[in-house]
Protein backbone atom coordinates (compact mmCIF):
# COMPACT_ATOMS: atom_id res chain seq x y z
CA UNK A 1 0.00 0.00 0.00
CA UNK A 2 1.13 3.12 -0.23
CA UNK A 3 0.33 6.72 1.38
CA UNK A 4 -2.42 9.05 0.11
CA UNK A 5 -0.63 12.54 2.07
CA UNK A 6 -3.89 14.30 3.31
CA UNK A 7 -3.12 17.32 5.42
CA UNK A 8 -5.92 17.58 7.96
CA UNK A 9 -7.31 20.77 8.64
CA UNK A 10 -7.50 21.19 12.42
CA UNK A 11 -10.17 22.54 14.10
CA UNK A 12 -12.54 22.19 10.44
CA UNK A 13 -13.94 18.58 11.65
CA UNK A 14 -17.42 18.21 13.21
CA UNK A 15 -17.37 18.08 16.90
CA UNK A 16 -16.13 15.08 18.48
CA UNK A 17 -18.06 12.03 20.28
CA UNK A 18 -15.82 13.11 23.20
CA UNK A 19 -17.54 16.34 24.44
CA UNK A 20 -20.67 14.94 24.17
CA UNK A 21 -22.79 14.07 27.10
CA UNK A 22 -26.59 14.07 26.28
CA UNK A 23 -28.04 12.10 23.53
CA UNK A 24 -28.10 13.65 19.94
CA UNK A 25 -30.24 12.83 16.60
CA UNK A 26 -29.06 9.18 15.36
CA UNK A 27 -28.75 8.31 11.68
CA UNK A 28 -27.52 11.49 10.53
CA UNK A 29 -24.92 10.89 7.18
CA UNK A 30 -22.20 12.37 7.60
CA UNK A 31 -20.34 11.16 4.59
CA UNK A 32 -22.14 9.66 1.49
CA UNK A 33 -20.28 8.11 -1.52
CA UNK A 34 -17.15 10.78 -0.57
CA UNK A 35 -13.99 10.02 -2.73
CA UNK A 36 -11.64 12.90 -1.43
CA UNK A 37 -9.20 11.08 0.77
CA UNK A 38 -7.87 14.35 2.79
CA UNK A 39 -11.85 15.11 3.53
CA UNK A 40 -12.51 11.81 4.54
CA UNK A 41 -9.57 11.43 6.81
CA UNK A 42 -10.55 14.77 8.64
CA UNK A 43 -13.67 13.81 9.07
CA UNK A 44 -13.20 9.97 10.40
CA UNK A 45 -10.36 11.66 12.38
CA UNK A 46 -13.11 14.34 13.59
CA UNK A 47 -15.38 12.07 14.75
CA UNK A 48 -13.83 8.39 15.67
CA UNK A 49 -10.04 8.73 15.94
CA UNK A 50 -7.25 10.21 14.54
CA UNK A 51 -5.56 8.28 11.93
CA UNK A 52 -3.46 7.77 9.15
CA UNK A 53 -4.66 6.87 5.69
CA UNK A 54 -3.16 4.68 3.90
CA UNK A 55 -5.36 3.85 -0.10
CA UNK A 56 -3.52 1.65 -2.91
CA UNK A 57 -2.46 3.59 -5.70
CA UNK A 58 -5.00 3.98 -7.94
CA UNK A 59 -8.09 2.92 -5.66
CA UNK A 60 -11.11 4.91 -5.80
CA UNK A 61 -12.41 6.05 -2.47
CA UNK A 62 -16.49 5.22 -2.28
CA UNK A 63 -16.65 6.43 1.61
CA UNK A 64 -20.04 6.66 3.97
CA UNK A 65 -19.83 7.66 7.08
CA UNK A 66 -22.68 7.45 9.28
CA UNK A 67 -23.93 8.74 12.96
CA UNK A 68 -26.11 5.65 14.72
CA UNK A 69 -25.96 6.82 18.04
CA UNK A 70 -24.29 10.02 19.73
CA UNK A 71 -24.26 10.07 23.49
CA UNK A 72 -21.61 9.49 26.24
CA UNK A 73 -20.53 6.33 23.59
CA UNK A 74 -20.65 7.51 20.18
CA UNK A 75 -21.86 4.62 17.27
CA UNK A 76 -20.90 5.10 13.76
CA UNK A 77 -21.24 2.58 10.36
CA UNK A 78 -17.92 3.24 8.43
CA UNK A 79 -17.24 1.89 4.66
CA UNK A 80 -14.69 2.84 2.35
CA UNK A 81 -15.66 1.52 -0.91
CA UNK A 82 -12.00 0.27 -1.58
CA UNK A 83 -8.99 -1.98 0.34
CA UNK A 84 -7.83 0.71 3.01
CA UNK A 85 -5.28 0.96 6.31
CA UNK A 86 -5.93 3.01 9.46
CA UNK A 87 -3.28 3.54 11.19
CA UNK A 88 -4.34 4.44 14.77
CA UNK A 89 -2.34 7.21 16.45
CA UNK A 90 -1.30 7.26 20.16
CA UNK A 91 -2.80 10.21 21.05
CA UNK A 92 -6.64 8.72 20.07
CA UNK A 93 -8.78 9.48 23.59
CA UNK A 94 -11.38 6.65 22.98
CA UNK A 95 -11.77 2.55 22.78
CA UNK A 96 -12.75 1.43 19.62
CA UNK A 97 -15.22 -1.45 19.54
CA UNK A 98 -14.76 -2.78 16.17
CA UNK A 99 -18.54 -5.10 15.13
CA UNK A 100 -19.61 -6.44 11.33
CA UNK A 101 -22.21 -3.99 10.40
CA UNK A 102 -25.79 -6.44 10.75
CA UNK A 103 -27.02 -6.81 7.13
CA UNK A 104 -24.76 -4.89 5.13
CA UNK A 105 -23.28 -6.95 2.06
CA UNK A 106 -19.74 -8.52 2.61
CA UNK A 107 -19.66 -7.01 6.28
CA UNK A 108 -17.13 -7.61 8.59
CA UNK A 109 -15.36 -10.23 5.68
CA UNK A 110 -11.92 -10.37 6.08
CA UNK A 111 -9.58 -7.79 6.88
CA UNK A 112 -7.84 -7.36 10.35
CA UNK A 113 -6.79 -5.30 13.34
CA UNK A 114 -2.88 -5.07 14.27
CA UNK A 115 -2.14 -4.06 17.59
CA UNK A 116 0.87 -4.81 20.30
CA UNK A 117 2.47 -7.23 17.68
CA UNK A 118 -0.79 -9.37 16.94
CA UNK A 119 -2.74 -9.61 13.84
CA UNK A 120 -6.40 -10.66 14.31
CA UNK A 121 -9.08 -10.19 13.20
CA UNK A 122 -10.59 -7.00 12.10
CA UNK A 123 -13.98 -8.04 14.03
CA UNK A 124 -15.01 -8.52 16.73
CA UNK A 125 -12.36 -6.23 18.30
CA UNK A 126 -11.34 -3.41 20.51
CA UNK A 127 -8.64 -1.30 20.20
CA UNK A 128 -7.02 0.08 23.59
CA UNK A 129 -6.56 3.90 23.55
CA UNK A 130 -2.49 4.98 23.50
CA UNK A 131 -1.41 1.54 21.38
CA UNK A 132 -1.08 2.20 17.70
CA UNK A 133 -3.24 0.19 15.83
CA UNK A 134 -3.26 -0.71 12.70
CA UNK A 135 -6.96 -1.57 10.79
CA UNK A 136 -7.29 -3.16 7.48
CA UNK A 137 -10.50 -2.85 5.71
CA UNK A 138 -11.69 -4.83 2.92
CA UNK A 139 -13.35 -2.85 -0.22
CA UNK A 140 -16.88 -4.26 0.44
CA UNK A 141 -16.49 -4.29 4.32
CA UNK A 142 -18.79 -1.89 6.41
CA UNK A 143 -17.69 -1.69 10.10
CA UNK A 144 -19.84 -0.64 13.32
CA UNK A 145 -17.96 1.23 15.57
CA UNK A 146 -18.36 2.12 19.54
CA UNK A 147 -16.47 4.68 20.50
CA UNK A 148 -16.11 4.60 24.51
CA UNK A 149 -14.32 7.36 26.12
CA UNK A 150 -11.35 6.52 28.41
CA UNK A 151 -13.06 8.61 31.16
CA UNK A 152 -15.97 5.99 30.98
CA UNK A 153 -13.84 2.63 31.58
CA UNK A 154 -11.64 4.37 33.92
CA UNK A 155 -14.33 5.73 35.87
CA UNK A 156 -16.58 1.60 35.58
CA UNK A 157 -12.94 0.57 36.80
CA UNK A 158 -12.88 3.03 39.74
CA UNK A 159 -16.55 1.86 40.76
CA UNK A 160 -16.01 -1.94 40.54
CA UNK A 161 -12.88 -1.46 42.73
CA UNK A 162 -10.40 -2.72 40.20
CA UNK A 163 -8.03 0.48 40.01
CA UNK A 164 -4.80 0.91 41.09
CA UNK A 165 -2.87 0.91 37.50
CA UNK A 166 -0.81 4.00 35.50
CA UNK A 167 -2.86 4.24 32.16
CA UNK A 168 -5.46 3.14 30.73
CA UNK A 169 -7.05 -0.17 30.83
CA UNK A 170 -5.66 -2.58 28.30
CA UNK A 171 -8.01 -5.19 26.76
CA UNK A 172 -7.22 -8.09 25.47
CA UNK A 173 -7.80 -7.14 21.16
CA UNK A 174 -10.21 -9.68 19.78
CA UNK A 175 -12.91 -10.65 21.01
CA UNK A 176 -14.08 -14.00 20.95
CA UNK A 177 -18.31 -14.64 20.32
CA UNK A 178 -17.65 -18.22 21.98
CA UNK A 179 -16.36 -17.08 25.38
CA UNK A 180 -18.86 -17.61 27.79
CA UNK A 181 -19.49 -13.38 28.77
CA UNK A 182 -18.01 -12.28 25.86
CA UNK A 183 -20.34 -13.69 23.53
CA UNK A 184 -23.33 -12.82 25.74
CA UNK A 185 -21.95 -8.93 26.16
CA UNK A 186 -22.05 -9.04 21.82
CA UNK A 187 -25.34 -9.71 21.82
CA UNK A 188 -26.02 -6.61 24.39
CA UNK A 189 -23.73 -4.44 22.11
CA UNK A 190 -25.43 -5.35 18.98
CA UNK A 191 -28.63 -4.58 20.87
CA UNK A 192 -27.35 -1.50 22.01
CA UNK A 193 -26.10 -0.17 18.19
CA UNK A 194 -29.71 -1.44 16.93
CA UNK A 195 -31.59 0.45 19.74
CA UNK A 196 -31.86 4.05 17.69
CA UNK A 197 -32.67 2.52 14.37
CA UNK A 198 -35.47 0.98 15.74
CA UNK A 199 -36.97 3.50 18.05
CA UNK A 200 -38.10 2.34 21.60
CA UNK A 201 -35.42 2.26 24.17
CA UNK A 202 -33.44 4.67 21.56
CA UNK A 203 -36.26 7.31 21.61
CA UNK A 204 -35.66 7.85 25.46
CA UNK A 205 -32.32 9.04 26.25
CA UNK A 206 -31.97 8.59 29.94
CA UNK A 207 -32.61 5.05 28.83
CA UNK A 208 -29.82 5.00 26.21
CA UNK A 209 -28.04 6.69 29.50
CA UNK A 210 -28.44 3.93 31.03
CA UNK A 211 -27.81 1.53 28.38
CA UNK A 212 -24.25 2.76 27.62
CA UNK A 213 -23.23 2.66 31.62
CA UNK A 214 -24.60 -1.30 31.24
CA UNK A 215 -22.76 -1.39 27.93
CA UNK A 216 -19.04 -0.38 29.63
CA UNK A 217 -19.33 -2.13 33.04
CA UNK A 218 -20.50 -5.47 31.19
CA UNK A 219 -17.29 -5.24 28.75
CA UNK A 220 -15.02 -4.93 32.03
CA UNK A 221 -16.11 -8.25 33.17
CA UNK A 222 -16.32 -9.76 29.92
CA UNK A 223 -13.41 -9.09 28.07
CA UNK A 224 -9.80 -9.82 29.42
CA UNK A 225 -8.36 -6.73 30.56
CA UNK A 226 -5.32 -5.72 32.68
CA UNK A 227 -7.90 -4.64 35.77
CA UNK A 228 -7.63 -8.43 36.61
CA UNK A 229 -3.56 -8.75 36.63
CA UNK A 230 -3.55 -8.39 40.37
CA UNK A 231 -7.11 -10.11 41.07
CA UNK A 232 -7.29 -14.10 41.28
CA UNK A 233 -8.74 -15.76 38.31
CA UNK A 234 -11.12 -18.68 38.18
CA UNK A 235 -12.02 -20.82 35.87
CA UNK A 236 -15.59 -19.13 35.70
CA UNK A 237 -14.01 -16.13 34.17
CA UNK A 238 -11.76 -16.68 32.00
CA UNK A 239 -11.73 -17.88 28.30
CA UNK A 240 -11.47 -21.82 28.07
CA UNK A 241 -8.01 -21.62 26.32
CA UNK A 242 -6.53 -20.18 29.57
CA UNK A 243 -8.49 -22.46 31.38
CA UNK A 244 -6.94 -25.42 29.73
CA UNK A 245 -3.50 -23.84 29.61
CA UNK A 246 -3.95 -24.17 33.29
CA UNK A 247 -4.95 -27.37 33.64
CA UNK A 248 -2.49 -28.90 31.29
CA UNK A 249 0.45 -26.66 33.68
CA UNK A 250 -0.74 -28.63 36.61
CA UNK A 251 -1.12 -32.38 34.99
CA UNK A 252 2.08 -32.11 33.12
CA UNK A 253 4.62 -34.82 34.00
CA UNK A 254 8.34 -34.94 32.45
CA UNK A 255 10.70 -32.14 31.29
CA UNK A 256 9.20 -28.47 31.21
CA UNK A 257 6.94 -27.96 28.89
CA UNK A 258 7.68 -24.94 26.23
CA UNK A 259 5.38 -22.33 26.11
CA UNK A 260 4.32 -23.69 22.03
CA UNK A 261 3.81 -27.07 23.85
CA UNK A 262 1.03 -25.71 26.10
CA UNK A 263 -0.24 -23.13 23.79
CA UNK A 264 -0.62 -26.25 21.14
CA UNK A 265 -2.58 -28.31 24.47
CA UNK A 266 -4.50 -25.20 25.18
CA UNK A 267 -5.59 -24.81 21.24
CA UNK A 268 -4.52 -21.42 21.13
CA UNK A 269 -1.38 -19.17 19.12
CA UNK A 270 1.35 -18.25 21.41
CA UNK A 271 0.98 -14.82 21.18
CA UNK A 272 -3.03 -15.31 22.33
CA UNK A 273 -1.73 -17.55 25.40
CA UNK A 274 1.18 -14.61 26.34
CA UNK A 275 -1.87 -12.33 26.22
CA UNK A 276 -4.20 -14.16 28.74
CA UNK A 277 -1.53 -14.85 31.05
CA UNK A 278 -0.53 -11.10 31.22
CA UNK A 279 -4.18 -9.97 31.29
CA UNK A 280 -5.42 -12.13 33.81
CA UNK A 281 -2.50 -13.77 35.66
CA UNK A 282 -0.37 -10.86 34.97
CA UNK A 283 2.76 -12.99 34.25
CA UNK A 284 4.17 -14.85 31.53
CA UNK A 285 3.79 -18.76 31.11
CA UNK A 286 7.23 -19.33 31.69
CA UNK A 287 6.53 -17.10 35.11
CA UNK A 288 3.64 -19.77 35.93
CA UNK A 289 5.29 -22.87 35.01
CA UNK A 290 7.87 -22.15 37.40
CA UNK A 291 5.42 -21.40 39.88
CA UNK A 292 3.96 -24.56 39.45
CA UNK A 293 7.27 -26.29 39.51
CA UNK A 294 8.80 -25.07 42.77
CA UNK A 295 5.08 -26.13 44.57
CA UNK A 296 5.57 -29.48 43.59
CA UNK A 297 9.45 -29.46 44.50
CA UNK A 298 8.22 -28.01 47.91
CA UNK A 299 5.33 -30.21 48.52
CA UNK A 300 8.29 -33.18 47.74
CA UNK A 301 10.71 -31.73 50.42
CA UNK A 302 7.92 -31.57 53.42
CA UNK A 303 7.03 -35.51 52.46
CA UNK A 304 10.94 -36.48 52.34
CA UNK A 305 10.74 -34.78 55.73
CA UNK A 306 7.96 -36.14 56.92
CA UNK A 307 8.57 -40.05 56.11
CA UNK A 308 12.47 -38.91 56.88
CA UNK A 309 13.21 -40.57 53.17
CA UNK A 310 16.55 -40.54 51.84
CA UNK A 311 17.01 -37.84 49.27
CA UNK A 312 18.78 -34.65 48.55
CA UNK A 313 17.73 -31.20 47.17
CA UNK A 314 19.46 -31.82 44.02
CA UNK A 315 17.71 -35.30 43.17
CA UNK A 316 14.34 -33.23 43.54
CA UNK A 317 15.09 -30.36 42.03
CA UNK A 318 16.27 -31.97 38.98
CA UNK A 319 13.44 -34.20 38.52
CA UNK A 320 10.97 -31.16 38.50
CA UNK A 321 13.33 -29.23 35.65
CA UNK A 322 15.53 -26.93 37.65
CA UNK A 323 19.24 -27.33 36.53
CA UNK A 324 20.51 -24.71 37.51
CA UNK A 325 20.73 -24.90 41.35
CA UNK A 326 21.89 -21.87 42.30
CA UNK A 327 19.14 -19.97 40.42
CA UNK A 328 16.38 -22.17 42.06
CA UNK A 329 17.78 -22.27 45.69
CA UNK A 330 17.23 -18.37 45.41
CA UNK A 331 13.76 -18.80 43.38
CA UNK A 332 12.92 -21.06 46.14
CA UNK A 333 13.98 -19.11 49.34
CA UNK A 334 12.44 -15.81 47.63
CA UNK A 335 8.75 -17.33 47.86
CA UNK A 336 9.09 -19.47 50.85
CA UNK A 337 11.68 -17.47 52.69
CA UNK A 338 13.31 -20.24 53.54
CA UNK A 339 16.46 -22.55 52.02
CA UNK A 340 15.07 -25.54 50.57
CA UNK A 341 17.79 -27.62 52.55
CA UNK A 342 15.56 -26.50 55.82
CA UNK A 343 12.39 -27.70 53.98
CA UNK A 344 14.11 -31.21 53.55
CA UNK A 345 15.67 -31.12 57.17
CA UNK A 346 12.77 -29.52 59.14
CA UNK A 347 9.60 -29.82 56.87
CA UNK A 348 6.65 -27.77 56.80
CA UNK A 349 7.59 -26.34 60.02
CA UNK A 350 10.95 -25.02 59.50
């Protein structure tokens, strides 16, 4: 691809989603079958996020842009009419919610969303305000988007108590319409966009009020987000390919497993397996495993103490992967403050 040079006009867009706070008219076009790339950068920049474009050379621009919902959360239906790139800047203030437009032709086919190293796909997806992201869009592709203010997740953080980091929440990028809240909280979003073209619940805005605090708290517990890095995870709430990941940690017998070995048991990339650890473990595999490791090594020590078998440190650390025993004596000692020769001597009690 390469660069269509649009200098944006600063100041000439329509006002933002972001100062915004009472419910406007919905369905208003706002671009119709536009073709001139610096216009239609200013005015996607204006009123989603600011962006590069990027156009092949010689593709036609065939661009709608259209208002579905302007409150808090701002809802726009965005189609180019040819292949395009958007690259993301840093300084964008809101999450993008990336859905397949309902009903349009060749929605949502193809394309994807680039973002902290991973490519996948363009929807469903959220993109994580101050990480450049990179979207590709298919010619025939029409995308929903939900723009959320930061203030609004930071706030929903602040309320359910799950504060306490330096910038702004990270989520996990794709989101995955299998996951047991995640696919339920799709439904509500879909819901959500399709409440002002249909009237009802969109023709009252204290209930689209409503409906957009519902929408942000619901995607904090739904979709893996660096709130939960220093919360305990369960099994209830997390996707099944951590889940698995987890199990296969605890049930594995022999040498250490890699981290392809349990992303392969887990049915997941390694990159998406490095991602759920981090989000809702906040550590790496390799960080787990040798959690895992150095609990069995200790529960071995207080049972050679206990049944006073004859055995050495060396013998068990070896047999649960740790060869280099310097390294794990002050692994060991740093989470149970203790040298694992007094675990063997003493046991549990030492």
């Amino acid at each position: 691809m390469t660069d269509t040079l649009v200098p944006v006009r600063v100041g000439s867009a329509r006002r933002p989603h972001n100062g915004v706070t009472a419910a406007q008219p919905v369905a208003r076009p706002l671009l119709s079958r536009t073709q001139d790339p610096a216009y239609v950068r200013e005015m996607v920049t204006g009123h989603i996020a600011p962006h590069t474009l990027r156009v092949p050379q010689g593709a036609v621009l065939n661009t709608h842009l259209r208002c579905v919902h302007q409150g808090t959360i701002a809802v726009y239906s965005l189609g180019y009419g040819a292949p395009v790139e958007l690259w993301i800047d840093r300084s964008a203030r809101a999450y993008l919610v990336l859905l397949a437009a309902a009903g349009a032709r060749g929605a949502g086919t193809g394309g994807s969303l680039s973002i902290g190293g991973r490519r996948v796909p363009l929807t469903p997806a959220i993109v994580t305000p101050g990480r450049q992201a990179v979207l590709r869009i298919p010619k025939a592709a029409v995308v929903t988007v939900i723009c959320i203010p930061r203030r609004m997740i930071d706030t929903a953080a602040r309320l359910s108590r799950q504060a306490g980091q330096s910038g702004p929440v990270e989520f996990e990028p794709q989101i995955d319409p299998a996951a047991d809240r995640a696919g339920p909280w799709l439904s509500l979003a879909r819901t959500f966009v399709g409440a002002p073209e249909t009237g009802r619940i969109g023709d009252s805005p204290l209930a689209m009020a409503h409906f957009e605090q519902l929408l942000v708290h619901g995607l904090l517990a739904a979709q893996p987000n660096s709130t939960r890095w220093n919360t305990d995870a369960s099994y209830e709430t997390m996707p099944s390919g951590l889940a698995t990941a987890l199990a296969f940690c605890e049930r594995y017998t022999g040498p250490p497993p890699s981290v392809a070995d349990i992303a392969a048991a887990a049915h997941v990339s390694k990159r998406t397996l490095q991602s759920y650890f981090r989000l809702y473990l906040g550590m790496t595999p390799q960080s787990h495993l040798r959690e895992v490791r150095l609990r069995r090594v200790h529960k071995e020590l207080v049972a050679a103490a206990a049944d006073d078998r004859p055995t050495t440190v060396t013998a068990i650390a070896l047999r649960h992967g740790f060869h280099h025993l310097g390294r794990f004596a002050i692994q060991y000692r740093a989470v149970y403050g203790r040298r694992p020769s007094e675990t063997l001597k003493f046991g549990a009690e030492a």
